[in-house]
Protein backbone atom coordinates (compact mmCIF):
# COMPACT_ATOMS: atom_id res chain seq x y z
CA UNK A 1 0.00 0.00 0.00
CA UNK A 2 1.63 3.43 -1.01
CA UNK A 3 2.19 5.64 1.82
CA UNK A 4 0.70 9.37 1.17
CA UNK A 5 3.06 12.56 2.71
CA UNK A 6 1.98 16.05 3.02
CA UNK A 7 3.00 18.55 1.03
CA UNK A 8 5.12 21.43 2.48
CA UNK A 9 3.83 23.90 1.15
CA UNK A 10 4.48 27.95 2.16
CA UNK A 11 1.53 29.90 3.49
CA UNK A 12 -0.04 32.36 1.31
CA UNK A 13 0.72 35.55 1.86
CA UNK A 14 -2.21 38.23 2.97
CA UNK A 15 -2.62 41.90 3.41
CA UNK A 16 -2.70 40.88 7.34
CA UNK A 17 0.10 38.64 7.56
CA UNK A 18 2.29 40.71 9.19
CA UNK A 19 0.16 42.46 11.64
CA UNK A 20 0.88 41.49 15.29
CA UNK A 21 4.07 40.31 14.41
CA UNK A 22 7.24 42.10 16.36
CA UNK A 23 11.10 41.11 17.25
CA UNK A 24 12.06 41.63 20.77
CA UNK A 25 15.18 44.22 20.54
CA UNK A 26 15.84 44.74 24.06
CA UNK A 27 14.39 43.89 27.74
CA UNK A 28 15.07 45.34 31.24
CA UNK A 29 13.65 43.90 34.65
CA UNK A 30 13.89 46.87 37.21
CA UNK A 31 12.61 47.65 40.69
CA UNK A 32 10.30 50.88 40.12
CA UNK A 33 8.28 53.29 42.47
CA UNK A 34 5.07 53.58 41.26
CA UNK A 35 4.53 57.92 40.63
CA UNK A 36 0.80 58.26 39.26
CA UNK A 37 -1.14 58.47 36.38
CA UNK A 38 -1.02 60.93 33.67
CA UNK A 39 -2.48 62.27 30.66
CA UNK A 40 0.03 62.67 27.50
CA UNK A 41 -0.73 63.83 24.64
CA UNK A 42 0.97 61.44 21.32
CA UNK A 43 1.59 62.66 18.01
CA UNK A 44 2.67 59.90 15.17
CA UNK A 45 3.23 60.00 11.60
CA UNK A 46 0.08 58.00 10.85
CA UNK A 47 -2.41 60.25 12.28
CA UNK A 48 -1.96 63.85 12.01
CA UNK A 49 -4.07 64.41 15.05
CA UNK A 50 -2.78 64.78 18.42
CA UNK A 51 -3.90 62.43 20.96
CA UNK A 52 -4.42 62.04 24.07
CA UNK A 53 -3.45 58.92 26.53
CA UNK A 54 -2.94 57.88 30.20
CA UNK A 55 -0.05 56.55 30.97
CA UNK A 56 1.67 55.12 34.78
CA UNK A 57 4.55 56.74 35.76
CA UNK A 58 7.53 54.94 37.25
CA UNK A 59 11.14 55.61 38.55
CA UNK A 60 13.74 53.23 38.64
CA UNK A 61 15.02 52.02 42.01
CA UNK A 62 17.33 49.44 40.89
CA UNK A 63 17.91 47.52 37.47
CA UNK A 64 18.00 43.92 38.09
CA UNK A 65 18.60 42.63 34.73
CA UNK A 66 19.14 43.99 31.33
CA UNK A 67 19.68 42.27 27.86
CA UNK A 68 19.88 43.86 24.81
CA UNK A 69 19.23 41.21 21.18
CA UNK A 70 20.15 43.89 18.62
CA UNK A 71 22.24 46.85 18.60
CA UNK A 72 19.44 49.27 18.50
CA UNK A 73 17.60 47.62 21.34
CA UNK A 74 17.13 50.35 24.89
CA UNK A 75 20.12 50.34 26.40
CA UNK A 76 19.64 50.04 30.68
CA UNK A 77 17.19 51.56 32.65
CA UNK A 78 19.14 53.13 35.35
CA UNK A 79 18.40 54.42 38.54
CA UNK A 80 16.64 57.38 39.04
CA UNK A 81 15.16 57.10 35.30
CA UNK A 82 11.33 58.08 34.75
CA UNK A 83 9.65 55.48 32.31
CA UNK A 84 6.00 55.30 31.38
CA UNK A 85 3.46 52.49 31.02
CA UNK A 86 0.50 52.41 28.81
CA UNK A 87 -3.40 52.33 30.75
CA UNK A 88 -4.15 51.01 27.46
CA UNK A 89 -6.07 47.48 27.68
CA UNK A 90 -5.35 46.41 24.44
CA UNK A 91 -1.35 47.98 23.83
CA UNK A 92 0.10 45.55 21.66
CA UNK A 93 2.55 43.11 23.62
CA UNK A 94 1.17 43.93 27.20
CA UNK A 95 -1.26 41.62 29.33
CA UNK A 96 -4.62 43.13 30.51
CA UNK A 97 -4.01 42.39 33.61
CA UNK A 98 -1.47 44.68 34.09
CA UNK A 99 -2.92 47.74 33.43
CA UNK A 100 -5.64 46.31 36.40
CA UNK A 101 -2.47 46.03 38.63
CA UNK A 102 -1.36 49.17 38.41
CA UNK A 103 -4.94 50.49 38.57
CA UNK A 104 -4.47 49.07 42.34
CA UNK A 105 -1.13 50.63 43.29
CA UNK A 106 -0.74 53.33 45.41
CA UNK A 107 1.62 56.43 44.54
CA UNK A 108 4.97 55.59 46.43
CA UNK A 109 4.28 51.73 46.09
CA UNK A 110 6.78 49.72 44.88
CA UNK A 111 7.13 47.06 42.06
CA UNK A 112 9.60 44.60 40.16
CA UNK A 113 8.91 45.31 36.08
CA UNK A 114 10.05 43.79 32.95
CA UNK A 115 9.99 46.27 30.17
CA UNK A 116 10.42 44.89 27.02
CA UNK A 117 11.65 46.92 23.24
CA UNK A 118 9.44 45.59 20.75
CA UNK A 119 9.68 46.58 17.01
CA UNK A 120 6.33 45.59 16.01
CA UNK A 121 5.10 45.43 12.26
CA UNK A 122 2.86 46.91 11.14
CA UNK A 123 1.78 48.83 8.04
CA UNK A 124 2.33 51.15 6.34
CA UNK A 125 5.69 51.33 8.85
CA UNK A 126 6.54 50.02 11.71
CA UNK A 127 6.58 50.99 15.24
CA UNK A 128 8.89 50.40 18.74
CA UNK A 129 6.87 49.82 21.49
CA UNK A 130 7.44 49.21 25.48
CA UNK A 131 4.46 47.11 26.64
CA UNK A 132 5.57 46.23 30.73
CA UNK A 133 5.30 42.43 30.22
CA UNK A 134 5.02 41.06 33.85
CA UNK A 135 4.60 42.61 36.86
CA UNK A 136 4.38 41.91 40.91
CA UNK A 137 3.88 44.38 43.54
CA UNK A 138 5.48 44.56 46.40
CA UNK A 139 3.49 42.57 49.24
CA UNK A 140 1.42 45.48 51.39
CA UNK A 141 2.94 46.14 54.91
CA UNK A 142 6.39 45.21 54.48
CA UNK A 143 8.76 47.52 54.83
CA UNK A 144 12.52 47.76 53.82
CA UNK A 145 14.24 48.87 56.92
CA UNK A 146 17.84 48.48 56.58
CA UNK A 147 19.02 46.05 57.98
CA UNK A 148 22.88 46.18 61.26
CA UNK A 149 24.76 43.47 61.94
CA UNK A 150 26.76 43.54 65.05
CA UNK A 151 30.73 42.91 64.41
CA UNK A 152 31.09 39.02 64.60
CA UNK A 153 32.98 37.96 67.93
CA UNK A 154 35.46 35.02 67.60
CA UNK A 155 34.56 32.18 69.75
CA UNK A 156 37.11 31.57 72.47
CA UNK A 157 37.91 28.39 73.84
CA UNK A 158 37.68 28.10 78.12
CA UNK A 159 40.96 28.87 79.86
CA UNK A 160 42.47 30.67 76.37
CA UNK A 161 44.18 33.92 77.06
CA UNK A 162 43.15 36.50 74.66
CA UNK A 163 46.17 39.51 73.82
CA UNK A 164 45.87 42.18 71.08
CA UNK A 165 48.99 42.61 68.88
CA UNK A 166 50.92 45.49 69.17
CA UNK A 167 52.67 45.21 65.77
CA UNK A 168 52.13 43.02 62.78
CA UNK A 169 54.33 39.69 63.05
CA UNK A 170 54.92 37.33 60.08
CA UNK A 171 52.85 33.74 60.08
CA UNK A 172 55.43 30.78 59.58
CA UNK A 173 54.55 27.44 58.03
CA UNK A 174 56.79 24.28 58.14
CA UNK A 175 58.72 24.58 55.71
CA UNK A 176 59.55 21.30 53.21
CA UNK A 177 62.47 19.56 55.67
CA UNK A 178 65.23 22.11 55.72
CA UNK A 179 65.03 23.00 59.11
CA UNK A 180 63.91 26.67 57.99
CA UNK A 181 60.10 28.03 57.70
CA UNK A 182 58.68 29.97 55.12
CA UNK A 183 56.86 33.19 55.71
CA UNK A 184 53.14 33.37 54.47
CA UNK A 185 51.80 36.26 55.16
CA UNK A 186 51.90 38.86 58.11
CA UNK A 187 48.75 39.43 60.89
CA UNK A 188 46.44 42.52 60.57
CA UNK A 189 46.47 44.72 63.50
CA UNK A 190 42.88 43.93 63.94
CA UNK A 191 43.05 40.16 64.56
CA UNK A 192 42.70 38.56 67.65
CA UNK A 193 45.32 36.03 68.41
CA UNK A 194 44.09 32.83 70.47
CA UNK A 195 47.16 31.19 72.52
């Protein structure tokens, strides 16, 4: 019995094949304070009319991780560097939920991001876009206090005598038979010497 095979064949191309499609170019995961919502106004090259859009306001705190695919991808999102995110439910690249997670955030409020540089195509031109990708908000009611350590203490045998060294002395190891040690480094004024 013959055996029948598929046929490979390429997809046909449509006016909508390429819409939706994008190439990642760059992608930073930060730790951001969350500063408000605002109202921007957009201009772009396919609509002549100014626009208005809300957007959520973020500083940096801290960039945790930062890779860049292409040479024209963002470069890193530094401390102390305002970014936006779109309030817009359907922004290409960027879950729903999101833009529900910020709606819950108070100003001050902190969050780890991942920001990614899209180049999405589209026609008649393409675009770069920023959609925040995932987010998780800090859990309420924890705080970041920093954080002292007292100095560590050496632990001290019973019946040790403890001295402090008045001037740095050379450590000598057995040397290989001679008769004769070899020097291997000298004390710290700060050590404690056990005896």
């Amino acid at each position: 019995m013959p055996v029948a095979y598929a046929q490979n064949t390429p997809p046909v191309p449509t006016a909508q094949s390429g819409k939706g499609n994008s190439d990642l170019m760059a992608s930073n995961t930060v730790r951001a304070i969350f500063r408000g919502v605002q109202q921007i106004t957009v201009h772009s090259y396919t609509n002549p009319q100014a626009q208005t859009t809300q957007v959520a306001v973020f500083e940096v705190v801290a960039n945790l991780a930062h890779r860049r695919y292409v040479r024209y991808g963002d470069g890193l999102l530094a401390a102390g560097t305002i970014f936006t995110v779109s309030m817009d439910k359907n922004h290409p690249g960027q879950p729903s939920s999101i833009v529900d997670e910020i709606s819950q955030m108070q100003v001050g409020e902190e969050a780890v991001m991942k920001i990614d540089h899209l180049f999405l195509f589209a026609d008649p031109e393409g675009q770069n876009i920023r959609p925040c990708t995932r987010l998780a908000r800090k859990p309420s009611g924890t705080t970041t206090a920093p954080t002292t350590t007292a100095p560590i203490q050496p632990t001290v045998p019973a019946g040790a005598t403890i001295r402090q060294p008045s001037a740095p002395r050379p450590v000598i190891q057995p040397g290989n038979g001679s008769g004769a040690g070899s020097v291997f480094g000298i004390e710290d004024d700060n050590d404690t010497i056990v005896e």
